[in-house]
Protein backbone atom coordinates (compact mmCIF):
# COMPACT_ATOMS: atom_id res chain seq x y z
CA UNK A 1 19.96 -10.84 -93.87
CA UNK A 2 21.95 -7.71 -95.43
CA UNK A 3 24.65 -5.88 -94.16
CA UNK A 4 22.49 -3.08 -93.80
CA UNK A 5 19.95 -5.42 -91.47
CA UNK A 6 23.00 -6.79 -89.54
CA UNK A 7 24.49 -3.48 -88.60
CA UNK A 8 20.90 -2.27 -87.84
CA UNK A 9 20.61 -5.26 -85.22
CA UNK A 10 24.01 -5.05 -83.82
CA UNK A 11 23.61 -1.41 -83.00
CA UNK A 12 19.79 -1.99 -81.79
CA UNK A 13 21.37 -4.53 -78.95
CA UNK A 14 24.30 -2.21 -78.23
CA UNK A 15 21.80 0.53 -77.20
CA UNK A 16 19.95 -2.02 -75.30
CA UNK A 17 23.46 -2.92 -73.36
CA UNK A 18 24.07 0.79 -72.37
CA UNK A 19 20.31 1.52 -71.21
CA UNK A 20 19.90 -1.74 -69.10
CA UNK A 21 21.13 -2.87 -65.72
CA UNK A 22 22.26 -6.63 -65.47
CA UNK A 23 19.86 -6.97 -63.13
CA UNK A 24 16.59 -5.43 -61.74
CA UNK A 25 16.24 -4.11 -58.32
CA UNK A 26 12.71 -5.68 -58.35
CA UNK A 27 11.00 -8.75 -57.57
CA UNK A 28 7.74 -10.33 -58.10
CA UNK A 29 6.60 -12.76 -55.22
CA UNK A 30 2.77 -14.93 -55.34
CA UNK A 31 2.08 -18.21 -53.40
CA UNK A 32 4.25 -20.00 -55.78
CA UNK A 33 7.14 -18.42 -54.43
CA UNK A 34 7.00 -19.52 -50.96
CA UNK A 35 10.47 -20.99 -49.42
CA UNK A 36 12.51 -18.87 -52.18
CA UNK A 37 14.66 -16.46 -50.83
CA UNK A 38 16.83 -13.62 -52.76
CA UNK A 39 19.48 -11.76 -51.96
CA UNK A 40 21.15 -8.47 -52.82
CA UNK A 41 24.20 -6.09 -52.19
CA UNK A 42 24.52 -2.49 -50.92
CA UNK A 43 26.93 -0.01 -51.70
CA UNK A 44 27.24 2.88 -49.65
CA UNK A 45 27.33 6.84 -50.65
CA UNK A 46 26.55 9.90 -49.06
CA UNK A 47 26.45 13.48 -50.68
CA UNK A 48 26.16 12.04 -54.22
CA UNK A 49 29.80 10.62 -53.66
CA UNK A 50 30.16 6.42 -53.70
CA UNK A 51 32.56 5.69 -50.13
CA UNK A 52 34.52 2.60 -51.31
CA UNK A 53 34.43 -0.21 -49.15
CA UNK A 54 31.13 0.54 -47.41
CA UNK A 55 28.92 -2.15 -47.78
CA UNK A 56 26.00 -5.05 -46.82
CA UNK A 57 24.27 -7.70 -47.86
CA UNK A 58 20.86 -8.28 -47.20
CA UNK A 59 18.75 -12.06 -48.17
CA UNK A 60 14.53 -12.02 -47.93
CA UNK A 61 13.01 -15.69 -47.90
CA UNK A 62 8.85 -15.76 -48.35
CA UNK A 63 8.37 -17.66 -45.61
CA UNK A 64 4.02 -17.91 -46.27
CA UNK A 65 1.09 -15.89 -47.39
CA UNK A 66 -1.52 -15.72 -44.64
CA UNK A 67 -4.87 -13.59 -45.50
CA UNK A 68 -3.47 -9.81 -46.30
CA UNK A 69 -0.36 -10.67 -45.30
CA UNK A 70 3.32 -11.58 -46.81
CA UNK A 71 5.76 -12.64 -44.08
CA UNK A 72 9.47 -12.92 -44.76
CA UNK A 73 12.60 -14.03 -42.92
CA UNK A 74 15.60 -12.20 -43.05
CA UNK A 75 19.46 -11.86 -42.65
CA UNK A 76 21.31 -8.83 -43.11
CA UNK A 77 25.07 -8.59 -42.78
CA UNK A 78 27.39 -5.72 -43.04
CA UNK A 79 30.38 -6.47 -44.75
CA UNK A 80 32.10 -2.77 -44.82
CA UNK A 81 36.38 -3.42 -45.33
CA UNK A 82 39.05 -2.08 -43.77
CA UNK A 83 39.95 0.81 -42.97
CA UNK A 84 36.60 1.81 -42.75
CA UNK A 85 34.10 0.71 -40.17
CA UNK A 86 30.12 0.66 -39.49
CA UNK A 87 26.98 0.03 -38.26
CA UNK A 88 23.99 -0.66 -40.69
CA UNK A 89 21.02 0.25 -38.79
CA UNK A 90 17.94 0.00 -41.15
CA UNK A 91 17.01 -1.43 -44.08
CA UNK A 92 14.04 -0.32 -46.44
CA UNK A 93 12.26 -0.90 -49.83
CA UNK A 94 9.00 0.27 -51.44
CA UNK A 95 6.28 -2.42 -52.44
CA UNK A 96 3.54 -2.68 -54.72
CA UNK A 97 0.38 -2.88 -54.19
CA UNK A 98 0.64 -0.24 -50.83
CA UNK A 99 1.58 -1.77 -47.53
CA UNK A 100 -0.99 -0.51 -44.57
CA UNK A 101 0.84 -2.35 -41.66
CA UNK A 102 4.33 -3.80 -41.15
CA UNK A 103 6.06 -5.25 -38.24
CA UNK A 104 9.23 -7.43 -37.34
CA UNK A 105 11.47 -9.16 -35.59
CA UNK A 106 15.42 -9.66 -34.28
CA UNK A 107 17.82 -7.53 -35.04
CA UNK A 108 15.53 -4.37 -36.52
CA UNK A 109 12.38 -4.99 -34.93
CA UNK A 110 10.99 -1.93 -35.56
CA UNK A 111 9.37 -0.24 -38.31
CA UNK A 112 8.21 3.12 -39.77
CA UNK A 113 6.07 3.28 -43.33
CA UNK A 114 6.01 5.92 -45.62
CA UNK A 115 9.05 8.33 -44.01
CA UNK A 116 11.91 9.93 -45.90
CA UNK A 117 15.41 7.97 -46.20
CA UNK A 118 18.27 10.49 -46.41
CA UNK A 119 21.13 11.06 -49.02
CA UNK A 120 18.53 12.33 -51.52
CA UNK A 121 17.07 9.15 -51.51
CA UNK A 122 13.26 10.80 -50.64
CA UNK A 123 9.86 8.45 -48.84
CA UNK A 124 10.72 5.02 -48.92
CA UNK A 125 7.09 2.63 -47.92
CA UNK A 126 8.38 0.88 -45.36
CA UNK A 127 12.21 0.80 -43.13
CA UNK A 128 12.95 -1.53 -40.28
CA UNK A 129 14.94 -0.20 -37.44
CA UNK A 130 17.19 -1.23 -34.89
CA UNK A 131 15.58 1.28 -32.98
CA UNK A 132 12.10 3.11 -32.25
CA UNK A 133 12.44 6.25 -33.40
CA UNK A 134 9.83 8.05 -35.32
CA UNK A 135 12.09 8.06 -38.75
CA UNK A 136 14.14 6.02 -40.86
CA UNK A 137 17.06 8.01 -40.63
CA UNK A 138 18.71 6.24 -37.72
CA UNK A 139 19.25 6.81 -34.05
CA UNK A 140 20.17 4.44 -30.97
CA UNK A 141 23.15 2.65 -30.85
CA UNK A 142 22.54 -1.06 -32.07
CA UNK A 143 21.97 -2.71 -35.48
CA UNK A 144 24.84 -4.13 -36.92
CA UNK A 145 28.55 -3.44 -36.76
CA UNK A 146 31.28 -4.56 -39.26
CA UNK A 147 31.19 -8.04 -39.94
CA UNK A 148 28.30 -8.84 -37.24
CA UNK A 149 25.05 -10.81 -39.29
CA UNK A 150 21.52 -9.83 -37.94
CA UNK A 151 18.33 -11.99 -38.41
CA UNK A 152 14.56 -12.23 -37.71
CA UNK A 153 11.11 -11.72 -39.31
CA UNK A 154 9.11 -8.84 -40.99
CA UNK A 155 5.51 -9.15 -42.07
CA UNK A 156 3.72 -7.13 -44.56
CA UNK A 157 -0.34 -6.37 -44.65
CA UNK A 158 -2.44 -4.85 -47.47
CA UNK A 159 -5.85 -3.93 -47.20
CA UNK A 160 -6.79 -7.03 -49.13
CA UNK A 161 -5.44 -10.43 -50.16
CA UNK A 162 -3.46 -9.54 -53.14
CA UNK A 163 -1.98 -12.08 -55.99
CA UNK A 164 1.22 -11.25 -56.08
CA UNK A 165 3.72 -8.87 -54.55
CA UNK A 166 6.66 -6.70 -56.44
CA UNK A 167 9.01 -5.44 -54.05
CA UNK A 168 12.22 -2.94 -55.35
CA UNK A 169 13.88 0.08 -54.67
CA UNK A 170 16.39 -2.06 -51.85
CA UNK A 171 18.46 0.69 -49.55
CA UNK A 172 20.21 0.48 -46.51
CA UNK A 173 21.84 2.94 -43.79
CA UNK A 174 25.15 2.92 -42.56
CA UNK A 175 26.09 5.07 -39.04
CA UNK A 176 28.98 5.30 -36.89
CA UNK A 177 31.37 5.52 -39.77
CA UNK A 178 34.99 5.99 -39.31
CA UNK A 179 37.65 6.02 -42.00
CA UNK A 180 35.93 8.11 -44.75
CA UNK A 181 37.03 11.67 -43.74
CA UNK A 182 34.10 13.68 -42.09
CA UNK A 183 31.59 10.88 -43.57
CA UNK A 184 29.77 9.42 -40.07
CA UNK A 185 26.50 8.20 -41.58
CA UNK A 186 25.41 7.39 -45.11
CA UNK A 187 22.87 5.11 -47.16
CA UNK A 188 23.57 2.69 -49.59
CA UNK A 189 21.48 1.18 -52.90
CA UNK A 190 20.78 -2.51 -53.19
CA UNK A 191 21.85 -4.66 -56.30
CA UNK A 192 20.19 -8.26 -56.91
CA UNK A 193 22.47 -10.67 -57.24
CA UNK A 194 20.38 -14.25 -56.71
CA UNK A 195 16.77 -14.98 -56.44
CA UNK A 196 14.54 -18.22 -56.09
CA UNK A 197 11.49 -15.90 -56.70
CA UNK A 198 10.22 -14.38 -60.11
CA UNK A 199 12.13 -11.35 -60.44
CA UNK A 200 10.93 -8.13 -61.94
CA UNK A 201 13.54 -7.78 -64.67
CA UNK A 202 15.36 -9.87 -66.79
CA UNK A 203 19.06 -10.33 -66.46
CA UNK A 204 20.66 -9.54 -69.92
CA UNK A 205 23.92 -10.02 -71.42
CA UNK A 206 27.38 -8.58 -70.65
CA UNK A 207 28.55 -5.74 -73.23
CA UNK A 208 31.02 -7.43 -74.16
CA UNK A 209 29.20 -10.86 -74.74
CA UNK A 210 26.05 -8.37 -77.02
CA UNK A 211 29.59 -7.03 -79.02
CA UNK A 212 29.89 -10.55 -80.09
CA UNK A 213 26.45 -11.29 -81.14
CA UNK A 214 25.82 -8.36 -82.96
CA UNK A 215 29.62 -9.74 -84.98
CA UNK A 216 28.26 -12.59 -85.39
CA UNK A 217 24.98 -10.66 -87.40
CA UNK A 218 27.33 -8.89 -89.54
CA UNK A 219 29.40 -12.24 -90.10
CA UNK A 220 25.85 -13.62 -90.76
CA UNK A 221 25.23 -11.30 -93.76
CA UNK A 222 28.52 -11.29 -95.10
CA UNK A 223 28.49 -15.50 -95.70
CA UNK A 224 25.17 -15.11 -97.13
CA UNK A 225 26.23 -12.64 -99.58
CA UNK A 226 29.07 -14.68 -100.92
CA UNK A 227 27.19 -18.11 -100.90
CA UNK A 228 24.66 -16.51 -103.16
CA UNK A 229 26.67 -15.79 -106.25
CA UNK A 230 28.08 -19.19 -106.54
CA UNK A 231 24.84 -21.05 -106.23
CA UNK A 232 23.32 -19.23 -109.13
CA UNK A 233 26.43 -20.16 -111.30
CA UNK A 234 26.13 -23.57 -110.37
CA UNK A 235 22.37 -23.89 -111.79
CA UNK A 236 23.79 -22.33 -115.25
CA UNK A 237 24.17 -25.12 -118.03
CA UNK A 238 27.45 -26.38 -119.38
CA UNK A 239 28.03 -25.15 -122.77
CA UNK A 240 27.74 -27.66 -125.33
């Protein structure tokens, strides 16, 4: 490899460390995948502007595959710090292929499909609510407050059996804040941080651990440079 092909490499896999996530908010689920569960993180902003130390957690497990229909367990905990407090009172994603009927269980045991989650986050395919209102945006008083866990079940039907199911886009919604100025409600984006399933995008390397590789290219091309010159004078014959 040449210098030239090195650096070319290096810098290929730096671009590829600035344009990609360390991990995809996406998952792929079939039959296989049945007893996995995955979990994510939220963060929480409102107006375009991240509120520190508003957050949740949310974990999915495929519990079975029955006809048309996916069905999941889940536990969702808000774990928004002090000084701030909460309530996280829906969860949503999008899915693909289209969902035609949802419905759950426990703590947000009802749902709404295809209905706009605010922030500027636009339609979202499916929420589920801790109460029945006709939107995702929130209303009631229940859900979850800060450090309070919520579980239950949620099933998802498609007009057909389908193979397999990808699942992304993860958000939450946070009401009844106090502590973040004239904040009092807000949504928040979800982050995967474990799976058992088939995720939708593969994790890749820290910066800092790509800055390495793409040294250890160049180093690459530099040691066969020099190692070159001295085995061609080592096939030259001795003088006489």
């Amino acid at each position: 490899m040449t210098i030239r092909r090195a650096l070319a490499a290096a810098t290929a896999i730096a671009t590829l460390a600035v344009a990609s996530p360390a991990f995809a908010d996406a998952i792929t689920l079939d039959s296989g995948d049945v007893g996995q569960a995955f979990t994510l993180n939220y963060n929480g902003f409102a107006d375009g502007q991240t509120i520190n130390g508003l957050s949740a957690s949310t974990t999915y497990t495929l519990t079975g595959i029955t006809g048309n229909t996916y069905n999941f367990n889940y536990s969702v905990t808000n774990t928004t710090s002090a000084p701030l407090t909460s309530r996280v009172s829906s969860f949503a994603f999008n899915a693909d292929p289209n969902i035609v009927s949802a419905s759950s269980t426990g703590a947000f045991a009802f749902t709404t499909l295809n209905s706009n989650y605010p922030n500027g986050i636009g339609t979202v395919d499916v929420c589920f609510k801790d109460a029945s209102t006709g939107s995702c945006a929130g209303g009631g008083s229940g859900g979850l407050t800060q450090g309070q866990t919520g579980t239950g079940t949620f099933a998802l039907t498609f007009s057909q059996p389908v193979s397999s199911l990808t699942l992304s886009d993860f958000f939450d919604r946070y009401q009844s804040i106090t502590g973040a100025g004239n904040v009092s409600s807000a949504s928040g984006a979800g982050t995967m941080t474990s799976t058992g399933g088939s995720t939708g995008g593969t994790p890749v390397p820290e910066p800092g651990m790509l800055g390495l590789l793409g040294l250890g290219l160049i180093g690459l091309g530099l040691a066969r440079r020099r190692r070159q010159p001295s085995l061609r004078m080592g096939a030259m014959p001795l003088a006489a």
